[in-house]
C-alpha atoms as a PDB file:
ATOM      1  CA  UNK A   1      42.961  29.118  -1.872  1.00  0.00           C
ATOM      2  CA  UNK A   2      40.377  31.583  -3.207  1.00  0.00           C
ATOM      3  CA  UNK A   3      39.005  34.015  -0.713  1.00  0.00           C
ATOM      4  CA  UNK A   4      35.854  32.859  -0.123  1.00  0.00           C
ATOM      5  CA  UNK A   5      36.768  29.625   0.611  1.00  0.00           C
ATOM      6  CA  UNK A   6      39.697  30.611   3.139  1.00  0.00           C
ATOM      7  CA  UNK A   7      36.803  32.902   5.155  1.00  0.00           C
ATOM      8  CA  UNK A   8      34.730  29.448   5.164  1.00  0.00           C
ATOM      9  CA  UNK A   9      37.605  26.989   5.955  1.00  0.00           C
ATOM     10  CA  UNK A  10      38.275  29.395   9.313  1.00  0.00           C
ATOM     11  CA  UNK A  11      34.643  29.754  10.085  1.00  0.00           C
ATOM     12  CA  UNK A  12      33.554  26.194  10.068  1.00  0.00           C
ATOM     13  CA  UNK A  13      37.289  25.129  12.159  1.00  0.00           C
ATOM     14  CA  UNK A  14      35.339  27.441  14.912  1.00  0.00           C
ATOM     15  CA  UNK A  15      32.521  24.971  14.954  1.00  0.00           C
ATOM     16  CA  UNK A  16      35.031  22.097  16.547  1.00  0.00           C
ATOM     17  CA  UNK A  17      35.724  23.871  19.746  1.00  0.00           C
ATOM     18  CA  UNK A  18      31.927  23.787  21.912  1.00  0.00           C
ATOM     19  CA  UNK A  19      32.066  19.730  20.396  1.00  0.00           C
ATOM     20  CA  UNK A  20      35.202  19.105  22.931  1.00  0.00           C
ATOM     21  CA  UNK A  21      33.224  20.037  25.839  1.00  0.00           C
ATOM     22  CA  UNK A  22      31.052  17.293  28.035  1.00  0.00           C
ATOM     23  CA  UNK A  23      28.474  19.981  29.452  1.00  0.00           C
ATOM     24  CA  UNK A  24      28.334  22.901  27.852  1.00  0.00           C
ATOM     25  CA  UNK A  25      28.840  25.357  31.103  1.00  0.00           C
ATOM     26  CA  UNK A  26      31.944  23.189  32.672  1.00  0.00           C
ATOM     27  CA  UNK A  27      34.629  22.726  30.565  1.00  0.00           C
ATOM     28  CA  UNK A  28      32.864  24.543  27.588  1.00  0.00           C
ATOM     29  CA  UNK A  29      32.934  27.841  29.095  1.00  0.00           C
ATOM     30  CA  UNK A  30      36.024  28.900  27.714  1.00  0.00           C
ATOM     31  CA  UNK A  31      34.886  27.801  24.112  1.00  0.00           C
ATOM     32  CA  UNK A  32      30.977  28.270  23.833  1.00  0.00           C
ATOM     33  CA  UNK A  33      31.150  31.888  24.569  1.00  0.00           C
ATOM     34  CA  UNK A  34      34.064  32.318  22.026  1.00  0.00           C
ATOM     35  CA  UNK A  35      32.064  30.488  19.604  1.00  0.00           C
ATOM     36  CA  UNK A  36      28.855  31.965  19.977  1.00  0.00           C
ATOM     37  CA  UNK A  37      30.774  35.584  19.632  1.00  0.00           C
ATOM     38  CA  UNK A  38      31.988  34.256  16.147  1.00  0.00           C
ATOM     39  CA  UNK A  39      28.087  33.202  15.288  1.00  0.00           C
ATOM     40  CA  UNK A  40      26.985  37.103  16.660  1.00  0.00           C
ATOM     41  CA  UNK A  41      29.701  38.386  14.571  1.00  0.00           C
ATOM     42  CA  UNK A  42      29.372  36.342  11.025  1.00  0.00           C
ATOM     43  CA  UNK A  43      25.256  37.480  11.756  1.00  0.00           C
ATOM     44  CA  UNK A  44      26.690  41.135  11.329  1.00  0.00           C
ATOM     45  CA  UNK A  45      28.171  40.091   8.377  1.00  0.00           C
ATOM     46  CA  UNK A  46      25.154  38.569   7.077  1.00  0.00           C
ATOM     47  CA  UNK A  47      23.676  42.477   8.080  1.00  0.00           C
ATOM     48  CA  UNK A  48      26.038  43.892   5.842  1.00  0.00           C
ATOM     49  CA  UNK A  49      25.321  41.804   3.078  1.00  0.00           C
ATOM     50  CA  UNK A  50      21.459  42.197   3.127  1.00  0.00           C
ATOM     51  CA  UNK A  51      22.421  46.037   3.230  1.00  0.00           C
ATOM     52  CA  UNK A  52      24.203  45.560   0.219  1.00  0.00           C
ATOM     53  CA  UNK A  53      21.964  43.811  -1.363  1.00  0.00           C
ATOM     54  CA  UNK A  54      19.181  46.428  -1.288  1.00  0.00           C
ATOM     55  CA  UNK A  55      21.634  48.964  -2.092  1.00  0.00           C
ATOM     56  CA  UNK A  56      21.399  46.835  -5.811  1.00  0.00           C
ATOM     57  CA  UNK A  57      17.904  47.022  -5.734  1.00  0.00           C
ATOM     58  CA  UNK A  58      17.475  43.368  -5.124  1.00  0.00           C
ATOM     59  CA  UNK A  59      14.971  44.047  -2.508  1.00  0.00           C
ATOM     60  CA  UNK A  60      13.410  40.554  -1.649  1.00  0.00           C
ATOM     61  CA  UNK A  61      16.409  38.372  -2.250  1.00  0.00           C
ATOM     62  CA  UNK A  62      17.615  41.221   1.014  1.00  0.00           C
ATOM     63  CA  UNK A  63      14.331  40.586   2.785  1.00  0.00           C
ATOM     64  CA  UNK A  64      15.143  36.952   2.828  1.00  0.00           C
ATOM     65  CA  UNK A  65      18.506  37.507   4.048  1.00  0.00           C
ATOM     66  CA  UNK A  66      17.052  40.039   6.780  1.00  0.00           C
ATOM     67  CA  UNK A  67      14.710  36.974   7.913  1.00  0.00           C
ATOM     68  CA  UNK A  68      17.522  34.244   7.868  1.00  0.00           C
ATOM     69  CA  UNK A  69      20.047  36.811  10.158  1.00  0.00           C
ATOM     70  CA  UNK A  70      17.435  37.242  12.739  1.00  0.00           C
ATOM     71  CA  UNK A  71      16.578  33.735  13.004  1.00  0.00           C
ATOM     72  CA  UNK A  72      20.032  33.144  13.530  1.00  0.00           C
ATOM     73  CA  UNK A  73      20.945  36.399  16.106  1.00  0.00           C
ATOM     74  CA  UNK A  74      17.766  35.061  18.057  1.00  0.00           C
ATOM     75  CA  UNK A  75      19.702  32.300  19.409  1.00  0.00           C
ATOM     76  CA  UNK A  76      22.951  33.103  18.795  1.00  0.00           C
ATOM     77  CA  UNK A  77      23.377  36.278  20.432  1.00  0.00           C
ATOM     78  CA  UNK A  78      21.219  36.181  23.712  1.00  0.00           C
ATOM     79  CA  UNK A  79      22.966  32.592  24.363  1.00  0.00           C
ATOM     80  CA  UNK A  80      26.239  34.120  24.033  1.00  0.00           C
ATOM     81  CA  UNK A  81      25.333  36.459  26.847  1.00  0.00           C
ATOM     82  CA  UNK A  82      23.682  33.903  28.827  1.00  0.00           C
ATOM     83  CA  UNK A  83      27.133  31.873  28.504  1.00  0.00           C
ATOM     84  CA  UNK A  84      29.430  34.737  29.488  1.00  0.00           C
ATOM     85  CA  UNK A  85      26.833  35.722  32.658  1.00  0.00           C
ATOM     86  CA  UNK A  86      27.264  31.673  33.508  1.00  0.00           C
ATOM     87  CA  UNK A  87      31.164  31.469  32.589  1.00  0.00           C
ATOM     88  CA  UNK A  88      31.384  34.375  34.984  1.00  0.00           C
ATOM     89  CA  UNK A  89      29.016  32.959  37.941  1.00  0.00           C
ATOM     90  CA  UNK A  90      30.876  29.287  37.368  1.00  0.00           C
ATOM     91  CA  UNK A  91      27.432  28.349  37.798  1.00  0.00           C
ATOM     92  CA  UNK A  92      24.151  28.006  34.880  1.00  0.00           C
ATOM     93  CA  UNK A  93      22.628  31.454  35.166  1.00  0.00           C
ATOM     94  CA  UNK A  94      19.557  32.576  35.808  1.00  0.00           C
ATOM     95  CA  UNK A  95      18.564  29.191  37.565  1.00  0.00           C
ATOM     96  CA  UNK A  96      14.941  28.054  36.345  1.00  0.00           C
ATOM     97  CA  UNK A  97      13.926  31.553  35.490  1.00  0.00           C
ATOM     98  CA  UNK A  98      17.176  31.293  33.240  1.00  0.00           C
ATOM     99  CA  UNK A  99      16.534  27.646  31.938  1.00  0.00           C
ATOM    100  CA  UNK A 100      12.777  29.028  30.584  1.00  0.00           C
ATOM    101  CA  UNK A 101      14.383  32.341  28.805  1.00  0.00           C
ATOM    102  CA  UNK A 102      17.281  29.368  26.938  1.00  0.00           C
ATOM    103  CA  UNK A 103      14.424  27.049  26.344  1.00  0.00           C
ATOM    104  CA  UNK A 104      12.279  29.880  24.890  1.00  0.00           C
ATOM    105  CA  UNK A 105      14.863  31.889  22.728  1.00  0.00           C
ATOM    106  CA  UNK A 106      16.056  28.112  21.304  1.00  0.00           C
ATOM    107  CA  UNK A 107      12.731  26.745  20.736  1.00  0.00           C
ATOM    108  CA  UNK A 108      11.578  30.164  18.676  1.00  0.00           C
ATOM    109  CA  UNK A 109      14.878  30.418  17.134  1.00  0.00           C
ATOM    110  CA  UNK A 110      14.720  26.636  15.751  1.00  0.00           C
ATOM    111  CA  UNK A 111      11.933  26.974  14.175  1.00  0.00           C
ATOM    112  CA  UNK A 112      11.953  30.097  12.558  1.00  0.00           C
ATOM    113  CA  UNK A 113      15.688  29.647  11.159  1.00  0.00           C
ATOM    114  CA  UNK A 114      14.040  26.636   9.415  1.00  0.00           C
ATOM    115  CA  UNK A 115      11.398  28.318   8.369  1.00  0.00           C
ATOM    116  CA  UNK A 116      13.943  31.058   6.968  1.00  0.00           C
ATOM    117  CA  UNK A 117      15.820  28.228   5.126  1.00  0.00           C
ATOM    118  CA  UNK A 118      12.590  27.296   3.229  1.00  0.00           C
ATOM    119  CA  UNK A 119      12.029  31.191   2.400  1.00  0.00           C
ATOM    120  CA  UNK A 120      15.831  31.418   1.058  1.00  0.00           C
ATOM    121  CA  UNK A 121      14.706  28.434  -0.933  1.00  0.00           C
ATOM    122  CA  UNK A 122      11.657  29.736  -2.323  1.00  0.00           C
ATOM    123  CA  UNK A 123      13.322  32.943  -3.169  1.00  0.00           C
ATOM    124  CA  UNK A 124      16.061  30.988  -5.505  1.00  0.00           C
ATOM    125  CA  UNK A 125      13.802  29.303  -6.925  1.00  0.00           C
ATOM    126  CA  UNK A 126      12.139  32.032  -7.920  1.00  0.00           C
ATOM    127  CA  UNK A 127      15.450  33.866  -8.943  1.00  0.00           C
ATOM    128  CA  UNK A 128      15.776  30.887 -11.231  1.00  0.00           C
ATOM    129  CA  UNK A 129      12.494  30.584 -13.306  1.00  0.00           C
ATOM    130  CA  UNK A 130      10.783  33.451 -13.004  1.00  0.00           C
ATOM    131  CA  UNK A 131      11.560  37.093 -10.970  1.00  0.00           C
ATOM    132  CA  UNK A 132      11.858  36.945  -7.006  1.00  0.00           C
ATOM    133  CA  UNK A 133       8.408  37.927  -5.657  1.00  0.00           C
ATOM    134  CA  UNK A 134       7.492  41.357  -4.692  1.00  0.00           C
ATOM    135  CA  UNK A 135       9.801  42.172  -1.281  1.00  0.00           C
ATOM    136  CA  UNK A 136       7.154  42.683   0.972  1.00  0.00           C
ATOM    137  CA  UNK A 137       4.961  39.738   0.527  1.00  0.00           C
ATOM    138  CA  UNK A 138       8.175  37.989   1.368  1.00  0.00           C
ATOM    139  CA  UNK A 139       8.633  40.180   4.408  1.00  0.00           C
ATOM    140  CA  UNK A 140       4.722  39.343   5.328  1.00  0.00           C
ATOM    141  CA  UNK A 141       5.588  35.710   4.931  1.00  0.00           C
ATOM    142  CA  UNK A 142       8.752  36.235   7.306  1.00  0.00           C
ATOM    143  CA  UNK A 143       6.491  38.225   9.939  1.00  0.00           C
ATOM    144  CA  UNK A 144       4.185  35.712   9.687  1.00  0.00           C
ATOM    145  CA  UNK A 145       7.053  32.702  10.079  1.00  0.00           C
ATOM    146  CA  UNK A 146       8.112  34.954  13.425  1.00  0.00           C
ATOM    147  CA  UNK A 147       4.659  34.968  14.641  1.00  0.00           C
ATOM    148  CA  UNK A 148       4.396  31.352  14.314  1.00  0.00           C
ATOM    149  CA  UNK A 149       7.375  30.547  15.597  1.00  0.00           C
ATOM    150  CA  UNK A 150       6.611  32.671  18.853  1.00  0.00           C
ATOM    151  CA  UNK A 151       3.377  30.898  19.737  1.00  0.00           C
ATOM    152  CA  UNK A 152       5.318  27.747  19.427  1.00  0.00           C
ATOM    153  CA  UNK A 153       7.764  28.413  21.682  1.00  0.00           C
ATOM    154  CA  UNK A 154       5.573  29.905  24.211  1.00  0.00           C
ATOM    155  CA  UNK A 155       3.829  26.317  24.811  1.00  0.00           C
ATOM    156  CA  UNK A 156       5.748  24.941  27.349  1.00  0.00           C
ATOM    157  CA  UNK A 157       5.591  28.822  28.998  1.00  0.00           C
ATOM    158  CA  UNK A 158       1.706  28.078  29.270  1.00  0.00           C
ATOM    159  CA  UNK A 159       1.257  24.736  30.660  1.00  0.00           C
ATOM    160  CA  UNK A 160       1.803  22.448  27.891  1.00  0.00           C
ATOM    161  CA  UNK A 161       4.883  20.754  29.513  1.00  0.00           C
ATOM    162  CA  UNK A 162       8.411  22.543  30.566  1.00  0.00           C
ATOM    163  CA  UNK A 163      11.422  22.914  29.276  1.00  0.00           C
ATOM    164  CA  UNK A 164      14.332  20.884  30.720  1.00  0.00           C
ATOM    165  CA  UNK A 165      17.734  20.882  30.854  1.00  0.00           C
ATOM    166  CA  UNK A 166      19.739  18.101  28.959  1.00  0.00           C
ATOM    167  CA  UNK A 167      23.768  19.017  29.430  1.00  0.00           C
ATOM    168  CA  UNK A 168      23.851  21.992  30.974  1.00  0.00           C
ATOM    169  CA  UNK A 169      21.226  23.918  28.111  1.00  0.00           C
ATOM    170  CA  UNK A 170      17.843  24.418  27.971  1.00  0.00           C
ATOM    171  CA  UNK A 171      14.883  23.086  25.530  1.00  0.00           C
ATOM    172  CA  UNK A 172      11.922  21.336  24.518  1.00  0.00           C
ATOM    173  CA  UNK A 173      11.179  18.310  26.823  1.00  0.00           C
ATOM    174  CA  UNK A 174      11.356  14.875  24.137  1.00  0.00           C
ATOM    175  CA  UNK A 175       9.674  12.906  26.708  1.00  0.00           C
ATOM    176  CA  UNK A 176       6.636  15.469  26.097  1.00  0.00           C
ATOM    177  CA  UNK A 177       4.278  14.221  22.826  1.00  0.00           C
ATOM    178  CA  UNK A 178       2.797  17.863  22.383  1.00  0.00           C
ATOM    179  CA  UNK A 179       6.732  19.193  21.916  1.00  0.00           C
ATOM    180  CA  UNK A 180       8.087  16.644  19.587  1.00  0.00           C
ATOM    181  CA  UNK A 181       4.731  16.740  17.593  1.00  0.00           C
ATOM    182  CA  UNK A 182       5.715  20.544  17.195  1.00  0.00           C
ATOM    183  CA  UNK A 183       9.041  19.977  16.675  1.00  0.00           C
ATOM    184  CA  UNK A 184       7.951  17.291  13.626  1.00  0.00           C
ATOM    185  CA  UNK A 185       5.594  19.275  12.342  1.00  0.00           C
ATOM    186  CA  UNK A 186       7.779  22.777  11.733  1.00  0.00           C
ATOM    187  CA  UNK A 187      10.907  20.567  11.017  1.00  0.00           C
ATOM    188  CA  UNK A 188       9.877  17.885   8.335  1.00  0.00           C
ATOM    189  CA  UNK A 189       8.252  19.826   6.219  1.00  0.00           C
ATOM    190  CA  UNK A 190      10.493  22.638   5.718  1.00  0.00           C
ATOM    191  CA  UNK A 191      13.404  19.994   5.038  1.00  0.00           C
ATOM    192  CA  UNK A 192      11.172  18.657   2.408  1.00  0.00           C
ATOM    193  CA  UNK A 193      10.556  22.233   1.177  1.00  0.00           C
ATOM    194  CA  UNK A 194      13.850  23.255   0.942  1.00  0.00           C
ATOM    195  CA  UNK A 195      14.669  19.914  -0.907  1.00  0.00           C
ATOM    196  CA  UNK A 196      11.711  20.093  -3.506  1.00  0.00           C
ATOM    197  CA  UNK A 197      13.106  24.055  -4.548  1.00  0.00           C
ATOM    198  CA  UNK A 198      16.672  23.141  -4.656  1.00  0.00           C
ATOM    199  CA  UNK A 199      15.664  19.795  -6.169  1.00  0.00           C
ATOM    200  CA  UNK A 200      14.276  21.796  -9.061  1.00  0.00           C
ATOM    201  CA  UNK A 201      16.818  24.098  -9.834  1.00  0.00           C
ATOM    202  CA  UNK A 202      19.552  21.192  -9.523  1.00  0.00           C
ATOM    203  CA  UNK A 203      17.548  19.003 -12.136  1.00  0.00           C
ATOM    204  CA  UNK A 204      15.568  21.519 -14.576  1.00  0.00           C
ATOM    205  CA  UNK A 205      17.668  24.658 -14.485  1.00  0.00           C
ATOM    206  CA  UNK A 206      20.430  25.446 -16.535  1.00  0.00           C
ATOM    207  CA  UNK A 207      22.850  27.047 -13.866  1.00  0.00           C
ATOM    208  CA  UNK A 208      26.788  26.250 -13.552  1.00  0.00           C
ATOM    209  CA  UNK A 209      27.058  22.621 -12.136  1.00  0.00           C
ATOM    210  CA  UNK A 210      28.988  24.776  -9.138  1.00  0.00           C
ATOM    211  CA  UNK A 211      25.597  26.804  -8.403  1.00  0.00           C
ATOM    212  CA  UNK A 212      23.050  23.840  -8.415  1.00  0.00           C
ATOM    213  CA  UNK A 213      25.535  21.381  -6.822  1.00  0.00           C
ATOM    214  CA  UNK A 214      26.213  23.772  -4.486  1.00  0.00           C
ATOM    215  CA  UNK A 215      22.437  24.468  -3.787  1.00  0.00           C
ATOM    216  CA  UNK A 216      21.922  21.009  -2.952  1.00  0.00           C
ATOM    217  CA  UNK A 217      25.018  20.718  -0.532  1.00  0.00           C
ATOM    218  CA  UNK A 218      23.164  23.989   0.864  1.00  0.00           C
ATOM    219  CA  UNK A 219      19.965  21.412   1.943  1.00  0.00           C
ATOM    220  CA  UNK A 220      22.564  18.466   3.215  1.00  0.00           C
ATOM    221  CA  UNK A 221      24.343  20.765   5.132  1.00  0.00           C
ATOM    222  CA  UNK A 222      20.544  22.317   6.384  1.00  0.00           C
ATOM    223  CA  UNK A 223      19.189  18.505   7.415  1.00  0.00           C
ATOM    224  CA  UNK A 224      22.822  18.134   9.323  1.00  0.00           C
ATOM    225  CA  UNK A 225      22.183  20.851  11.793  1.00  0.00           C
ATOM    226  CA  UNK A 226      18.307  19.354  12.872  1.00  0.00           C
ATOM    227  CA  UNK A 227      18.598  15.304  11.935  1.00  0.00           C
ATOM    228  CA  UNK A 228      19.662  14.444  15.671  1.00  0.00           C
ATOM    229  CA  UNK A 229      16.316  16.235  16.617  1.00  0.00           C
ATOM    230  CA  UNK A 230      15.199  12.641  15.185  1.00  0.00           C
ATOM    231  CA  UNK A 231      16.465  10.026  17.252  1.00  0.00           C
ATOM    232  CA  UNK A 232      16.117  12.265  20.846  1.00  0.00           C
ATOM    233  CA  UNK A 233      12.758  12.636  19.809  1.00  0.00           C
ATOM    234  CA  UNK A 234      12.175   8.655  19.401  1.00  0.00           C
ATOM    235  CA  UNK A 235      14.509   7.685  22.342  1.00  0.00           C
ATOM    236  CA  UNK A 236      12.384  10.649  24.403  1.00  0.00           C
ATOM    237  CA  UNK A 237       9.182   9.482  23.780  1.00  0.00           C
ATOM    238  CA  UNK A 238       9.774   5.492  24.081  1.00  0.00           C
ATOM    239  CA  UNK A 239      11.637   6.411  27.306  1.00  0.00           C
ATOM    240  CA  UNK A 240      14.675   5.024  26.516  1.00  0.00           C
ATOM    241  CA  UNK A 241      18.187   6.379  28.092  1.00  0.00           C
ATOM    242  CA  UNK A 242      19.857   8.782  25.516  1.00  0.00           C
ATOM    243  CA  UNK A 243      23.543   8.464  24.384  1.00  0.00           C
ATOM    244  CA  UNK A 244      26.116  10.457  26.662  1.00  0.00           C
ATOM    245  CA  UNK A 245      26.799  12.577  24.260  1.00  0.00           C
ATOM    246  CA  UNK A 246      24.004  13.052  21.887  1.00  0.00           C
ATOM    247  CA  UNK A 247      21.686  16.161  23.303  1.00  0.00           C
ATOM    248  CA  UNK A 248      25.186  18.003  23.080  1.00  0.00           C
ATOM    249  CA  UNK A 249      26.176  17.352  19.828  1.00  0.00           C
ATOM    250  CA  UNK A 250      22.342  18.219  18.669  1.00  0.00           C
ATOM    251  CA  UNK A 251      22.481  21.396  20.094  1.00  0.00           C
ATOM    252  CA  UNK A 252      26.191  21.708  18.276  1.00  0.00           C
ATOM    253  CA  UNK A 253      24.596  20.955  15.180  1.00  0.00           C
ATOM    254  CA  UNK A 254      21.894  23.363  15.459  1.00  0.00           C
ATOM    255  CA  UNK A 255      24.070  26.609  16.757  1.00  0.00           C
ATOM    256  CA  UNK A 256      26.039  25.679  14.124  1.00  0.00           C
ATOM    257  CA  UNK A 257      23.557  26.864  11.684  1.00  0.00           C
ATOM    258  CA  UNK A 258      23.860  30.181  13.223  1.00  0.00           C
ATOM    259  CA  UNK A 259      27.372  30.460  11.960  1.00  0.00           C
ATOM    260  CA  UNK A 260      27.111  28.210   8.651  1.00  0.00           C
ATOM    261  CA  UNK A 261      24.001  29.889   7.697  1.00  0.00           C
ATOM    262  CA  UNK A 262      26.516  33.513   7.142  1.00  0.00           C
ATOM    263  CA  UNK A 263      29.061  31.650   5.167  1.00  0.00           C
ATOM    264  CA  UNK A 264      26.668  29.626   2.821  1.00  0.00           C
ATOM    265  CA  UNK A 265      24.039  32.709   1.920  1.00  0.00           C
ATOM    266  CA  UNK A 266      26.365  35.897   2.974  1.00  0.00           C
ATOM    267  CA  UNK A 267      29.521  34.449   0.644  1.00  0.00           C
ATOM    268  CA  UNK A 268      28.042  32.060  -1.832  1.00  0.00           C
ATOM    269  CA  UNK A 269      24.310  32.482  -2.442  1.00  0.00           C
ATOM    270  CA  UNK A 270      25.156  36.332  -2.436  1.00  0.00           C
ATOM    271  CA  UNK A 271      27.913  35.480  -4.936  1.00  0.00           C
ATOM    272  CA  UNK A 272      25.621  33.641  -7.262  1.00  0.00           C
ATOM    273  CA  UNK A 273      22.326  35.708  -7.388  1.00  0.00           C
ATOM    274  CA  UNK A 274      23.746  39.059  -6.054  1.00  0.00           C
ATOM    275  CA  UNK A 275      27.076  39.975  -6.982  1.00  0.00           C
ATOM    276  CA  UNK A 276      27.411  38.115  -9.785  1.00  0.00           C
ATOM    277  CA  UNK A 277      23.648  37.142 -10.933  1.00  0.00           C
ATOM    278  CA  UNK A 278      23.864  38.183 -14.935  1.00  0.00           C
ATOM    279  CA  UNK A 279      26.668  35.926 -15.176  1.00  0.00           C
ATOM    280  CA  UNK A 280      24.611  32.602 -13.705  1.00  0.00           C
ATOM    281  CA  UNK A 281      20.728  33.332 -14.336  1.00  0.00           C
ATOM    282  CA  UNK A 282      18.428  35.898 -16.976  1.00  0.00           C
ATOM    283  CA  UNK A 283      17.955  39.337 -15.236  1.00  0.00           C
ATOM    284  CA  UNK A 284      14.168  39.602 -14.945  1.00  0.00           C
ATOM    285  CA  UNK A 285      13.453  43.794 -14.977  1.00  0.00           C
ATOM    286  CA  UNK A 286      13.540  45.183 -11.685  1.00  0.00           C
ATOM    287  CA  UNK A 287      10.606  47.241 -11.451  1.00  0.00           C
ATOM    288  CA  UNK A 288      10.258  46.943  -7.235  1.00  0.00           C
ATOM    289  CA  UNK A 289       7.311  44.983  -7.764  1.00  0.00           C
ATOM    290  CA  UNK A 290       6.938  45.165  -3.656  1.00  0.00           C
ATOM    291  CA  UNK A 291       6.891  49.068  -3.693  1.00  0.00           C
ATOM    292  CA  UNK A 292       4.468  49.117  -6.177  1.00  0.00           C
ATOM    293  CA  UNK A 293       2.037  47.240  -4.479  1.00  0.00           C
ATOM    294  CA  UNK A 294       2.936  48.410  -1.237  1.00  0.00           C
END
């Protein structure tokens, strides 16, 4: 088994272990912490790779991988402490005070890991046909998909609904129309975005059939960890009783992207249009567009 695909096999087998638990802080408090350490972790790999990529001189393919970590540690990490203060209380920590920092840090961390998708997205596409854009429009786009993401979040914060707790974790309230119109609105389109630039490259590029096939198991995997946004939305708002079960696995699906997302850019995009990118696309000159213009 090649290397790369060993790393991923153990990875992913991590993503298993919350998915046993009924309630996240009972008896997942032995396995959500360990798993959420393995998320923090892969995100310093992802670190290392970005690094690594600048070092090349590939300096907005490493802004987008900059973006796409943080979206990821923004969850990831402070829920991992949030989990080990709770495993060690045996109780959810930080009561409602607590419940509004999860539902913040999730909320904000949702939507601007999608939005860092769609910027990944963009950036291969550009990789592809043209020259990756200069590296600090990309990082003004990224500030500017923070920023966004922020106000979002901050909603139910200001008296546009609450967030609530469904399984022992915090988030947006799916009874509330103002949330799940957010929620829609951030998550549709970028799905849809990151289809229509992998679409391309899979159909009108001339790539390996591994690279655009790949690319397009990148999006599947990508509407996996949001889809069961879908249906808690629907049953939310036509105040139907939700699945025992379902909230949970969402919120598996979606931390899993904080571990997923490290394995699919830091080990195979970076293989494709970093380490190996004269063997699968036309080097465009490298003239650090974004310095220039900087």
């Amino acid at each position: 088994m090649a290397p790369n695909t060993r790393l991923a096999t153990i990875l992913l087998s991590c993503m298993v272990l919350p998915a046993t638990a009924e309630n996240v802080f009972t008896n997942g408090l032995i396995y959500l912490p360990i798993y959420l350490g393995i998320a923090s972790l892969a995100n310093v790999f992802l670190t290392l790779r970005a690094w690594q990529t600048w070092a090349k001189g590939q300096h907005a393919e490493s802004t987008c991988l900059v973006t796409l970590m943080l979206s990821n540690a923004a969850w990831c990490v402070p829920c991992f402490v949030q989990c080990v203060g709770t495993a060690i209380q045996g109780e959810f920590w930080g009561g409602d005070i607590g419940c509004d920092v999860m539902g913040f840090y999730s909320a904000f961390a949702t939507y601007s890991s999608q939005m860092a998708t769609v910027l990944m997205a963009l950036v291969t596409h550009q990789l592809v046909f043209s020259s990756a854009g200069p590296w600090n429009h990309l990082a003004l786009l990224a500030a500017g998909a923070f920023g966004a993401s922020a106000l979002l979040a901050l909603l139910p914060l200001v008296g546009v609904g609450s967030f609530v707790k469904y399984e022992g974790f915090c988030y947006i309230d799916y009874h509330n129309t103002a949330h799940c119109a957010v929620w829609l609105l951030v998550m549709v389109p970028c799905v849809l975005a990151v289809l229509y630039y992998y679409g391309a490259v899979y159909k009108f590029s001339a790539l390996p059939p591994k690279v655009t096939q790949g690319l397009v198991l990148f999006w599947v995997v990508f509407l996996c960890g949001w889809v069961l946004g879908l249906p808690l939305i629907f049953l939310g708002l036509s105040g139907s009783a939700y699945p025992k079960g379902l909230n949970l696995t969402s919120a598996v699906l979606g931390h899993g992207m904080n571990l997923v997302n490290p394995i699919l850019y830091g080990v195979f995009w970076h293989d494709w249009f970093v380490s190996n990118k004269s063997t699968y696309i036309v080097v465009q000159p490298d003239d650090d567009r974004g310095e220039a213009s900087a």
